[in-house]
Each structure stands twice: as C-alpha cells, then as structure tokens.
Protein backbone atom coordinates (compact mmCIF):
# COMPACT_ATOMS: atom_id res chain seq x y z
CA UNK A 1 0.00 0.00 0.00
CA UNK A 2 1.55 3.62 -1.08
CA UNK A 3 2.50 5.48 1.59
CA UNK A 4 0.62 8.46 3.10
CA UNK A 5 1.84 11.87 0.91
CA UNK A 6 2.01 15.09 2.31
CA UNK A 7 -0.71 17.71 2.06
CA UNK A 8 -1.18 21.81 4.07
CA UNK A 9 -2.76 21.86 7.95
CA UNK A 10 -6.82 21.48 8.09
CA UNK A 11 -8.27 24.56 8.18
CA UNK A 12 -8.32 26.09 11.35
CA UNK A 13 -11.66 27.33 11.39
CA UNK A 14 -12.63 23.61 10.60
CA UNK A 15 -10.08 22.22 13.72
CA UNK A 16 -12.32 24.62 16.09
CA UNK A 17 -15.91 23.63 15.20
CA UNK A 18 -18.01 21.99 17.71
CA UNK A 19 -18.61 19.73 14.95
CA UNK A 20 -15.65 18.70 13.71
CA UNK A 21 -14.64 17.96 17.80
CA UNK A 22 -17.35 15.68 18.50
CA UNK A 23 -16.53 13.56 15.61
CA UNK A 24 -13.26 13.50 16.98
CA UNK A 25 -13.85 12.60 20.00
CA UNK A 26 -15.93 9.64 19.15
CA UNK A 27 -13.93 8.47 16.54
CA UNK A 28 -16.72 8.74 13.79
CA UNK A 29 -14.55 8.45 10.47
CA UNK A 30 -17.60 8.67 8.38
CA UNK A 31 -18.32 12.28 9.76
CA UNK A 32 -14.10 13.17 9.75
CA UNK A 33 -13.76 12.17 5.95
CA UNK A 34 -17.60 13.93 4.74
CA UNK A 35 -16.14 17.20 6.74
CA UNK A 36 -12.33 17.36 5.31
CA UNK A 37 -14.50 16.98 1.69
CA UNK A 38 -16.93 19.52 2.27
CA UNK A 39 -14.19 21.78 4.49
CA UNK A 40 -11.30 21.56 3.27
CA UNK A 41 -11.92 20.07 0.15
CA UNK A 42 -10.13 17.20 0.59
CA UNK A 43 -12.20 14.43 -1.47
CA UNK A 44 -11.84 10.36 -1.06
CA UNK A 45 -9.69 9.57 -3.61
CA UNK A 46 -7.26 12.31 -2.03
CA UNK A 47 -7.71 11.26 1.81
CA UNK A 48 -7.15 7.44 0.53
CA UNK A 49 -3.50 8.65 -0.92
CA UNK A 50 -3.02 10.47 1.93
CA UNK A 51 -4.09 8.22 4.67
CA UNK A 52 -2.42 5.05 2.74
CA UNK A 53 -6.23 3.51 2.19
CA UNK A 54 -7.86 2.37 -1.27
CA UNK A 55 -10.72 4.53 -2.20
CA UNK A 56 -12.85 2.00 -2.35
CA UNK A 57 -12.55 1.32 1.29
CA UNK A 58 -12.86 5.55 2.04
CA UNK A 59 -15.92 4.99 0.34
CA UNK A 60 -17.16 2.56 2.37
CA UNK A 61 -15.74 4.17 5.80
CA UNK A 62 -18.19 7.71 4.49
CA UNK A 63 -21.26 5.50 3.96
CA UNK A 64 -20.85 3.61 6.91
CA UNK A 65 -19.83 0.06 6.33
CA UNK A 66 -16.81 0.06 7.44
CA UNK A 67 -15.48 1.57 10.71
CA UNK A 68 -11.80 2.12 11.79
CA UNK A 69 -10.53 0.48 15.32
CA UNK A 70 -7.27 -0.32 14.62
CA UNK A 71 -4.65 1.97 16.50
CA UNK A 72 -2.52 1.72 13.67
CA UNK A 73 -4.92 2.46 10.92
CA UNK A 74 -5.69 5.85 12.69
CA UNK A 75 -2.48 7.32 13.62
CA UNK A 76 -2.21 6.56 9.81
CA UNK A 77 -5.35 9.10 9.25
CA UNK A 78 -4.18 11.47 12.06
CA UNK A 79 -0.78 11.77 10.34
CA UNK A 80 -1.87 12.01 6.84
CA UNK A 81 -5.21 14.73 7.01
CA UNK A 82 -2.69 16.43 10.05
CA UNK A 83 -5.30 15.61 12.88
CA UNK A 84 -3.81 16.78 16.21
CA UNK A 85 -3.38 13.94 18.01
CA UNK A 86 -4.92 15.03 21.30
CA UNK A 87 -7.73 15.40 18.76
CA UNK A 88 -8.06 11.65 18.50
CA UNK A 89 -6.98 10.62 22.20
CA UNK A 90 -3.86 9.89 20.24
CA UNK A 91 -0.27 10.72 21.81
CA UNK A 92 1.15 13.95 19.94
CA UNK A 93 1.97 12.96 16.63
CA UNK A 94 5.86 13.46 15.69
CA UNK A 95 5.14 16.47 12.65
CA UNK A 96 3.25 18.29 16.18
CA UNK A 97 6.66 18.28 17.70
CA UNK A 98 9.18 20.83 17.12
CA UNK A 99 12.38 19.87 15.11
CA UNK A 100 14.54 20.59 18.13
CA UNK A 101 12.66 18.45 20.65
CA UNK A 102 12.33 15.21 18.81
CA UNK A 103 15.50 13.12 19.82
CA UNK A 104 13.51 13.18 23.35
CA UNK A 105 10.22 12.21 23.89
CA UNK A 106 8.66 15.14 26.27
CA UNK A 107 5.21 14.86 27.92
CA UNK A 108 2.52 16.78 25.87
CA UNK A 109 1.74 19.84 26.53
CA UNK A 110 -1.23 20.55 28.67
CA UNK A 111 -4.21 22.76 27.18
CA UNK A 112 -4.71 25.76 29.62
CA UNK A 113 -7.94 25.37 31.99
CA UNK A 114 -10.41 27.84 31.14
CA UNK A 115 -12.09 27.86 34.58
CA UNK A 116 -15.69 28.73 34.50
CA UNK A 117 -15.22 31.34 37.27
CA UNK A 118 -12.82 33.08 38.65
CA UNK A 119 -10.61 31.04 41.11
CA UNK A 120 -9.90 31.99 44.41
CA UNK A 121 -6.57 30.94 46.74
CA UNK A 122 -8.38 29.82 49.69
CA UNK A 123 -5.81 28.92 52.11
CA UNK A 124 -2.34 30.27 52.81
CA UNK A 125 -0.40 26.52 52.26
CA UNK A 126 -2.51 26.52 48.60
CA UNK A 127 -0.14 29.66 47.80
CA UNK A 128 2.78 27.73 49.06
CA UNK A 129 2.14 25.38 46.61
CA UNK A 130 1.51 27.73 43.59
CA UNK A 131 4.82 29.25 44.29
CA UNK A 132 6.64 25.75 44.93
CA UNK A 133 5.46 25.74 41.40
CA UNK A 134 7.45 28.24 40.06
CA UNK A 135 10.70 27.84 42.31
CA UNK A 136 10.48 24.11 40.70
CA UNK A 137 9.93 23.12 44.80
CA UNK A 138 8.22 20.20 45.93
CA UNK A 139 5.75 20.24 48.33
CA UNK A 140 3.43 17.95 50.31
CA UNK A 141 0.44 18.83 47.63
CA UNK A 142 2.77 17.86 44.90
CA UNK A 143 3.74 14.54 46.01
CA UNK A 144 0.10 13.68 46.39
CA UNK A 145 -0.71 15.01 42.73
CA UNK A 146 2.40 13.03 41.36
CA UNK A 147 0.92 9.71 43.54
CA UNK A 148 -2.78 10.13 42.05
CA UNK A 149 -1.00 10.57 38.46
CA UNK A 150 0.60 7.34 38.87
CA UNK A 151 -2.43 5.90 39.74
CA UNK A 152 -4.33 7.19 37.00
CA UNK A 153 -1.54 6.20 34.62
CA UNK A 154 -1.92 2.44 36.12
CA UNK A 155 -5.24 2.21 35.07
CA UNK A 156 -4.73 3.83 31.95
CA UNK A 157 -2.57 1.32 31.00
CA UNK A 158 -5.04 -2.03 31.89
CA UNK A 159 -7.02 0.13 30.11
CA UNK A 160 -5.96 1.06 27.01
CA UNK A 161 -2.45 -0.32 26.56
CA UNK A 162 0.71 1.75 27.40
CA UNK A 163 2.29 3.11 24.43
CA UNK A 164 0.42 6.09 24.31
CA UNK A 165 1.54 6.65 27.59
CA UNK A 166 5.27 6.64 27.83
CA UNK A 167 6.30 9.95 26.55
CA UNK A 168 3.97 11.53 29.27
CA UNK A 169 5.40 8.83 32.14
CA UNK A 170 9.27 9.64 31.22
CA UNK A 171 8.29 13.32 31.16
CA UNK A 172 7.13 13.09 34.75
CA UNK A 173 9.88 10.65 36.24
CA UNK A 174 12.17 13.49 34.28
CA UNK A 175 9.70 16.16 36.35
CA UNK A 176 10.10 14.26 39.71
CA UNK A 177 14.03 13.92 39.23
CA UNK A 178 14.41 17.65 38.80
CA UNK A 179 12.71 17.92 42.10
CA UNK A 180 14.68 16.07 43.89
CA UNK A 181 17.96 17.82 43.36
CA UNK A 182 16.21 20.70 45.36
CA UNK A 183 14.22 18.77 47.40
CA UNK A 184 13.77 19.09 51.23
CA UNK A 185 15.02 16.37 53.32
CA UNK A 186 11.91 15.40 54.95
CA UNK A 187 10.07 15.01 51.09
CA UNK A 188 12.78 13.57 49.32
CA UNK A 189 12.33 10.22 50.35
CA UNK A 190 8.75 10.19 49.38
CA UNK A 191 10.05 11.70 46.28
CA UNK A 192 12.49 8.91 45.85
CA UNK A 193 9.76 6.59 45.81
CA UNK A 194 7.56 8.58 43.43
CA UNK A 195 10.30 7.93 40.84
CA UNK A 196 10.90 4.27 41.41
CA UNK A 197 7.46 3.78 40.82
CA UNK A 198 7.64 6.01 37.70
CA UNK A 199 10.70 4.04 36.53
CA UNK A 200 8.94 1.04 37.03
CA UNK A 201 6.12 2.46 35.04
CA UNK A 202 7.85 3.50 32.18
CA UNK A 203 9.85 0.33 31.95
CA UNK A 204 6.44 -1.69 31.37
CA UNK A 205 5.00 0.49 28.85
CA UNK A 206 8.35 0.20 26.91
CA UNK A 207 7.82 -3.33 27.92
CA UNK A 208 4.14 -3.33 26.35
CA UNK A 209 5.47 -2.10 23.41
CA UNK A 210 8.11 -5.13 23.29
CA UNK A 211 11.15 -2.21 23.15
CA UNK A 212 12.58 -5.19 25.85
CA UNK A 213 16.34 -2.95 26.09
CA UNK A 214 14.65 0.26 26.96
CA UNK A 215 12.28 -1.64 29.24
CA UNK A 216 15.22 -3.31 31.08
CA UNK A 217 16.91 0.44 31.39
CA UNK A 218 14.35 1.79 33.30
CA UNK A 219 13.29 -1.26 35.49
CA UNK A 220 17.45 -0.82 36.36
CA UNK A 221 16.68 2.72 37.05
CA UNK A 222 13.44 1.73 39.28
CA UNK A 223 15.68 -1.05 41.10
CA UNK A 224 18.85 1.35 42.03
CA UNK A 225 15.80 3.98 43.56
CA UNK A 226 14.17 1.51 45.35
CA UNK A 227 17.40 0.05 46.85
CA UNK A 228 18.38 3.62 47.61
CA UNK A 229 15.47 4.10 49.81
CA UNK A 230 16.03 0.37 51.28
CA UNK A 231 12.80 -0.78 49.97
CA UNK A 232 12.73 -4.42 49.63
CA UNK A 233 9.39 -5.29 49.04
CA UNK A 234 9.18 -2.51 46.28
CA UNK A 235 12.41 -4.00 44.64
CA UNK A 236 10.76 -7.94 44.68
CA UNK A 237 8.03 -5.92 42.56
CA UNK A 238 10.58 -4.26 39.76
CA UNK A 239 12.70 -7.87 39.72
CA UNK A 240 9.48 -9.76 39.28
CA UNK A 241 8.99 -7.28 36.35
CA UNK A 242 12.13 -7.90 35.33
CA UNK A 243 11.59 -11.24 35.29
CA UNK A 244 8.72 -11.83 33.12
CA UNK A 245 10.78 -9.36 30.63
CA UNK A 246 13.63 -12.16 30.60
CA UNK A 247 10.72 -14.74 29.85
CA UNK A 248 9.54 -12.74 26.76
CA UNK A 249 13.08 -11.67 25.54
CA UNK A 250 13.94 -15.56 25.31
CA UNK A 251 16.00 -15.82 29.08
CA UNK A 252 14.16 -18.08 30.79
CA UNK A 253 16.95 -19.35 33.07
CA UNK A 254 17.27 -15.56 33.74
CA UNK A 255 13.66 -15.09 34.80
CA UNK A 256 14.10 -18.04 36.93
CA UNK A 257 16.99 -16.51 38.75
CA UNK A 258 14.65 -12.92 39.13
CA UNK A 259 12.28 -14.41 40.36
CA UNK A 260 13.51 -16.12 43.24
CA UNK A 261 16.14 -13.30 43.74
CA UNK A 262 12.36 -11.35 43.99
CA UNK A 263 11.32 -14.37 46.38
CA UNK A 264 14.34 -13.31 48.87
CA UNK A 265 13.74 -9.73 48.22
CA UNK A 266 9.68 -10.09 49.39
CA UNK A 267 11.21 -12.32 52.74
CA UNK A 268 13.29 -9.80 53.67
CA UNK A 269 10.77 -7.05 53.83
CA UNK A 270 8.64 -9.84 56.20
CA UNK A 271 5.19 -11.71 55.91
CA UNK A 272 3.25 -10.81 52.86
CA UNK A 273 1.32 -14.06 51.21
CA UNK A 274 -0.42 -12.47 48.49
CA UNK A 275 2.91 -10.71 47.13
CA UNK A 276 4.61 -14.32 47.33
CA UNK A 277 1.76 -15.87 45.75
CA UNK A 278 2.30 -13.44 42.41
CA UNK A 279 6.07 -14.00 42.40
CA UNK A 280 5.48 -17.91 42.59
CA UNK A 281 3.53 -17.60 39.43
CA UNK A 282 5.87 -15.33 37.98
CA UNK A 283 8.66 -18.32 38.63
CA UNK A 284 6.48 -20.84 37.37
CA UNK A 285 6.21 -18.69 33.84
CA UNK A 286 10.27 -19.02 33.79
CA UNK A 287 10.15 -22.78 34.35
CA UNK A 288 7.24 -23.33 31.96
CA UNK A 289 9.29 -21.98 29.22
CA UNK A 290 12.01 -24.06 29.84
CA UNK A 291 10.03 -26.77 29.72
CA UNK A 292 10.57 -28.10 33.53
CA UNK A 293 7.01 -29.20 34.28
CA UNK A 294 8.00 -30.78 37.85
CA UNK A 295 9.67 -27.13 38.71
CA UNK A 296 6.69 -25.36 36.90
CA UNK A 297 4.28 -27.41 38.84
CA UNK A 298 5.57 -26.89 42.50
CA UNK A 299 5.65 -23.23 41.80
CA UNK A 300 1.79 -23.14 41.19
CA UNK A 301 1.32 -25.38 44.28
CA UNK A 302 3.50 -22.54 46.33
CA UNK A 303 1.69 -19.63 44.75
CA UNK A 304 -1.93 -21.54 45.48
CA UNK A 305 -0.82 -21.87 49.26
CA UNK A 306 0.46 -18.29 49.74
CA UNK A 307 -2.92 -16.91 48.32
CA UNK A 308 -5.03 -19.09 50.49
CA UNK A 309 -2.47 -17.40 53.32
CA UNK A 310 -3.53 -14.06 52.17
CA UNK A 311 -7.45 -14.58 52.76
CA UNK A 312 -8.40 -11.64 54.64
CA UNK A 313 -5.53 -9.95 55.14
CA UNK A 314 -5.46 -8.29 51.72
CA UNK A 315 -5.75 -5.05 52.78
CA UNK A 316 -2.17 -5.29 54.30
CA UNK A 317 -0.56 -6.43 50.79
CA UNK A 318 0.94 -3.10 49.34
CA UNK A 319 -1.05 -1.25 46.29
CA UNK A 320 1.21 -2.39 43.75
CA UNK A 321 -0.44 -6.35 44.01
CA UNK A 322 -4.15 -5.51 44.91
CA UNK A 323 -4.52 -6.62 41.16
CA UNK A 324 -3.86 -10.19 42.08
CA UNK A 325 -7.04 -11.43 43.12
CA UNK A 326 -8.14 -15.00 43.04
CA UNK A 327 -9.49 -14.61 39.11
CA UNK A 328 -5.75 -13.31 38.43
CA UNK A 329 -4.70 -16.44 40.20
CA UNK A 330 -6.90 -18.64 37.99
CA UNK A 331 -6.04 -17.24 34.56
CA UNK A 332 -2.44 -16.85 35.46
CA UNK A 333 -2.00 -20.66 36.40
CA UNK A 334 -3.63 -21.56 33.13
CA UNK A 335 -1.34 -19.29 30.98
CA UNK A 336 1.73 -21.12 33.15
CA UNK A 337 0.37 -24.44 32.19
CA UNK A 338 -0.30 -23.03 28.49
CA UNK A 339 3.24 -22.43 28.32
CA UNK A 340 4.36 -25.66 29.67
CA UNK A 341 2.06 -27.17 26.63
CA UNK A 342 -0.26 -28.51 29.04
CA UNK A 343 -3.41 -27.27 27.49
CA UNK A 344 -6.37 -29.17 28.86
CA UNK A 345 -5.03 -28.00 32.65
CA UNK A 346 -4.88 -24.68 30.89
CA UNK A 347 -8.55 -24.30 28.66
CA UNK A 348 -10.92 -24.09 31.95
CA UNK A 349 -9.07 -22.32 34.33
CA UNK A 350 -8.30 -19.20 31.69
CA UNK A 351 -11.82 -19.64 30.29
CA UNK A 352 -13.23 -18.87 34.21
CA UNK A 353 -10.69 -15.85 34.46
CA UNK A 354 -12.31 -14.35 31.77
CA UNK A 355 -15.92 -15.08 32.45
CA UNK A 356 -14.59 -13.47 36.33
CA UNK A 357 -12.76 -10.54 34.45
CA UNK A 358 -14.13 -6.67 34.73
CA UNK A 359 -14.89 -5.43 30.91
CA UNK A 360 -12.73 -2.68 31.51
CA UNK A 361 -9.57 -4.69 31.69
CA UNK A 362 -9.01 -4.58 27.75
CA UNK A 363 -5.53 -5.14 27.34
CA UNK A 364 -5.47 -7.79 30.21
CA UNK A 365 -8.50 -9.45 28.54
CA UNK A 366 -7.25 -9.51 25.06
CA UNK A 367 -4.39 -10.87 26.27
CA UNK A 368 -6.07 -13.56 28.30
CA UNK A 369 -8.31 -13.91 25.15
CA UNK A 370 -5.16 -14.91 23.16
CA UNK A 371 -3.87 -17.55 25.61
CA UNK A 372 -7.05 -19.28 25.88
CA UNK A 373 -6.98 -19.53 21.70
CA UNK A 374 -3.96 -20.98 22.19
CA UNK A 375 -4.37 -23.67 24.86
CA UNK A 376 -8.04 -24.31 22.36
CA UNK A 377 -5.65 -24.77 19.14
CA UNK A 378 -3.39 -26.84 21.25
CA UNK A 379 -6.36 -29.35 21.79
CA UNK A 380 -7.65 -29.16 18.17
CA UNK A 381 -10.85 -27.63 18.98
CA UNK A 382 -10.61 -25.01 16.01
CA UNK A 383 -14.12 -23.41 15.90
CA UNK A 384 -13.59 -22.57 20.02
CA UNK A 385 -9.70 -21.08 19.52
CA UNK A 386 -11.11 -18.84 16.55
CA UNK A 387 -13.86 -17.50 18.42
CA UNK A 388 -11.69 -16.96 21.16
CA UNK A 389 -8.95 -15.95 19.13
CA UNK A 390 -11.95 -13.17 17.28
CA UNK A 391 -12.12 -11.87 20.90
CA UNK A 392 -8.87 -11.38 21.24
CA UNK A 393 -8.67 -9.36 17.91
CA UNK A 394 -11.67 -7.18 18.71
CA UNK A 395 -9.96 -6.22 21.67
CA UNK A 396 -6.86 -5.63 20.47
CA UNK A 397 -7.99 -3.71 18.00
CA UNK A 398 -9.57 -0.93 20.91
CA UNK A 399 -6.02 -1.18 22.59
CA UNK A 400 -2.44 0.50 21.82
CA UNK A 401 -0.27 -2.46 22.61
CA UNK A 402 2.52 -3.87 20.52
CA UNK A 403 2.87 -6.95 22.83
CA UNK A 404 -1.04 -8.08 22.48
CA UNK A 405 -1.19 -7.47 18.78
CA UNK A 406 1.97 -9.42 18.58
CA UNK A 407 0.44 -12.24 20.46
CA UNK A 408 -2.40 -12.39 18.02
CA UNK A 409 -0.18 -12.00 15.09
CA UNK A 410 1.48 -14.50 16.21
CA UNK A 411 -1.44 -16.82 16.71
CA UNK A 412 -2.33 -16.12 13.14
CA UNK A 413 0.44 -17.71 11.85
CA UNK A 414 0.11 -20.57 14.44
CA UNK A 415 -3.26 -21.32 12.59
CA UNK A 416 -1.80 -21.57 9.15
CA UNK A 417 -1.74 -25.26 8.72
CA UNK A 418 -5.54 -24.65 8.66
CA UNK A 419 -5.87 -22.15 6.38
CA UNK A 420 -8.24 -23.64 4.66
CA UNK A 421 -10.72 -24.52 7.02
CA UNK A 422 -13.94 -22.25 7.54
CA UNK A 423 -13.04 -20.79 11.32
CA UNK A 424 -9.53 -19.37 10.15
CA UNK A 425 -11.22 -17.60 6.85
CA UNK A 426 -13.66 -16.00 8.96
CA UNK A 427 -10.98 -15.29 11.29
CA UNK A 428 -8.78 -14.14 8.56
CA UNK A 429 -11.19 -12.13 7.01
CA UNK A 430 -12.02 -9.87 10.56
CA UNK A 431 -8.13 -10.02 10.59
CA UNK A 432 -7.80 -7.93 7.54
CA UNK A 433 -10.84 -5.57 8.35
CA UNK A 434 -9.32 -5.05 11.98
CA UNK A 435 -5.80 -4.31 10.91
CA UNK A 436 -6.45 -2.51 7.56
C-alpha cells in the first residue's frame, strides 16, 4: 500500500468547530472524511493517498460500512489529514513536535484550563504550593498530585495499553528527578519513591510495546531507587517485572533466577502471602518456558498456598499487588500451564478468568483472550480457539499495545496449517478488516 503523501494543515476554522470535535472525539470516520470533503476540500480519492487507504474502502468508511478500530490504521489518518493527536486521544503525533525536541520524547503539553469562574486561593499553604510551582519546589500537595498521576496512569494502562503513555510517564519521572535535586530532606524520600514507581512504570509500557532494552533500562533505574530508599518489598516488585521481561526476551533461566532473587527480596521485607503468591507464578512462567514441568508445577502449588495465606488480610498487601485477586490467580496458572504445553489444565481455568474478568480490563482481557486460543488450538478444537482468538482481535484492535497485537499476530500464523478450514477464513477475514 503507497505510503501516506504530504498535504497543508486542516483549516483552522474547521479544527475549532463543535462539529468537527465531537466527531473527533468519538472516533466517527464517516463524519471526519464527509467534513475534510466539504471543508477543506479534501475528497476520497485524495484522503485514501493520503491516509495510505484504497478509495474503495474511504468509500465505504463515508457511507458507513466500514469503521476504523485499529490503532494503527488511525495514527495513519491522524498523520496524513494532520489531525492533532490530542484530537483523536492519540499521543502527539511526531510532525506536532518541534524539530529541536524530537530526539527526546517530552510529555505533551497541557491545554490551559479555562475555569468557569474566577478562582480563588483559599488557604495560605494553597499559595505555598503555587509558588513551589514556580521555584520548581516540591511540596506535600505535589507529592500527592504526582501519587494520584501514577495511579491514574496504572489504570490507563489495563485500560488502554501503554504506548500512548510513555512519553507523558518519562516526562514526569524526568519532572520528579528535577525535584529532587532541590528537594527538602523530609520530602525527598517520598520523592524517591515517586520515581521508582515512575521508573517502574515507564519500563512496562516500553515493555508493552516489546522495546525489551529500553524496558530493562528503566526497570534498572526503578531497582537502584528503590534500593536507595532500602525498599525491599518494592524491589521484589521491579525484579518480578524484570523477570517476566527475561521470559519474553527468550531468558528463561534468567527469569528463573529474578524471580527467586524477587522471592528473597519479598522475605526480607517480612510476611506478605499475596505478594509471594504473584512471584510464585511469575517463577512458574520461567520454568514453563524451559520446559521443567515438575519445577513449573511446585511453583503453582507454592503460589496456590500463599494466596489461600492471604485470605483476609489483603488489605495489608501493598497497592502495587491488589490486582492479584483470586481470578488473576486462575487465569495466570492456566497461561503457566499453556506455556508448559499442558493445554487441557490450561482451557478451563483461563476460560473462568475471563468469564470473572471486569470489561474494563481490555488489554489484560485480550491478552487472556489470546492464551485461551492458544491452549483451544493446542487441543484441536478449532471453531472454540477462533472464536476466542476473534475476541482477542476485537480487543486488540480498541487497545495500543505492541505486545497483544503481537500475540495475536502471532497466533495467526500458528493457525496456518488450517488455512483452509472455515473458522480461520472467517478469522482471517475480521483479521484484515481489523488491521487494515
């Protein structure tokens, strides 16, 4: 397919109408392509060029039988019609960016508030903090606005995947590290572990986006912090991190080794079942790949123990592994034995996780989605991994992440030697309308 050509900005009077916003904001590329024709003059056969499309499938984008999901597919339309990004809940877009900036990636700017009244500094400390502000000082304010943005970024990332996320993440963990050279003794330990948990961050959305060498950078950076501060329990979470990055990069004696170096890590910070049950799991991943099934096996059994430990104390298990509930349990012991190539252990127990699994959980979903096609293919039972392997699509297709749509790639080709068969065409076919 040609690649998108070059063409002038929208119009701006177009960019500002309430119109041309809404459709924005919903995505609704019939309503985008009918305005940049009637706007700016910009007609199918022109936005196909531009956008790297046929015309025939503009065509059928403008009359409504086709949509666009992929993430891919529009970035591809932001960058070729020059739709801000922000426009699109995209990142910035790289032409947005000035020339000088680009060997970095920077947080985007912020719009400015437009505050429906007049705001009024209510308290002394609040103009503290609005000068701490400009000095580029820290305050107690800031380091609970830097905690909630973590937070936020968290669930961002279940969300919606994390690559769209990282050049606003490094910007802040570049934020927090200016603070700390001028940071107040009794703040910059808090600060410290503000960053480690930013480092962390950033290392799994490189991670996410399979960029394993940048990934590994920052998880080193979140480690030294976090050993800084004397935080064992927070460095068993970046090693077990670190870990299931060595199982993905192809270092599976390496992931074993994190693992249990995590194991030690979690023992020396004292009693805390339900973050020994995770980084059980995350051992038994390591052993599964090497194919130990006796090793992979008495991991699950330790994990299963150390959650049943944790019943009612969860509340005392640290933020960072309130995810790991007993459906998290479930579907990660059937993507261990998945990986072992033990697929009828693995088929019911992933199959519950997802039935268990909150809707909002996209990327964790599509990526439970994909294991289950792949413990169904492993048993033969075609029509069940295509379905399941159809969900998986669908909701990768709603999600920026490299490391899902990889998986699903990757289970396309797995599904060759059936190519023929009426599951994989269908599957084929919403293949090539989800990806473009």
């Amino acid at each position: 397919m040609a690649r998108s050509q070059e063409h002038r900005a929208l119009p701006a009077g177009l960019l500002a109408s309430a119109e041309w916003q809404e459709a924005c904001r919903s995505r609704d590329f019939a309503r985008i392509f009918r305005l940049v024709k009637v706007k700016a003059g910009i007609y199918p056969s022109r936005v196909a060029a531009l956008c790297g499309m046929t015309p025939s499938r503009v065509g059928e984008i403008m009359a409504g039988r086709r949509g666009l999901a992929h993430i891919d597919v529009i970035e591809r339309v932001a960058d070729g019609l020059r739709i801000p990004g922000a426009m699109l809940g995209l990142a910035h877009r790289p032409w947005e960016i000035p020339a000088s900036s680009i060997t970095e990636e920077r947080p985007p700017e912020p719009l400015p508030a437009v505050p429906r009244e007049p705001q009024r500094i209510e308290t002394a400390e609040e103009l503290d903090d609005l000068l701490a502000l400009v000095d580029g000082r820290a305050s107690r304010s800031t380091l609970t606005a830097l905690r909630s943005s973590v937070q936020d970024y968290w669930r961002r990332d279940n969300a919606h995947g994390g690559a769209t996320l990282r050049p606003a993440v490094v910007g802040h963990l570049r934020y927090v590290g200016r603070l700390l050279d001028s940071a107040e003794a009794g703040l910059r330990h808090d600060l410290q572990g503000v960053a480690a948990e930013l480092a962390r961050l950033s290392g799994w959305a490189y991670f996410d986006a399979r960029q394993y060498s940048t990934a590994r950078t920052y998880f080193t950076q979140a480690l030294k912090l976090s050993h800084t501060q004397g935080d064992s329990l927070f460095m068993a979470n970046v090693l077990s991190c670190m870990s299931l990055l060595a199982t993905y990069d192809g270092n599976p004696s390496d992931a074993v080794a994190l693992a249990c170096r995590a194991q030690d890590a979690a023992r020396a910070a004292g009693e805390q079942p339900l973050v020994m049950s995770m980084l059980h799991l995350r051992e038994a991943f390591a052993h599964a790949a090497l194919r130990d099934a006796q090793a992979c096996h008495q991991a699950v059994d330790r994990s299963r123990a150390q959650y049943e430990r944790s019943r009612g104390h969860e509340a005392e298990a640290p933020d960072w592994v309130q995810y790991f509930d007993e459906t998290k349990l479930l579907v990660d012991t059937g993507i261990a034995y998945a990986r072992l190539g033990e697929p009828a252990r693995a088929e019911p127990l992933i199959a519950e996780g997802l039935r268990r699994e909150n809707t909002d959980q996209q990327r964790g979903r599509a990526f439970h989605a994909y294991w289950l096609a792949s413990a169904q293919l492993q048993l033969g039972k075609l029509d069940e991994a295509c379905s399941s392997a159809g969900l998986a699509l669908d909701l990768a297709a709603a999600i920026d992440s490299p490391r899902v749509s990889g998986h699903v790639q990757e289970l396309h080709r797995r599904m060759l030697p059936y190519a023929r068969e009426a599951p994989v065409l269908a599957f084929e076919q919403r293949m090539r309308e989800a990806l473009g």
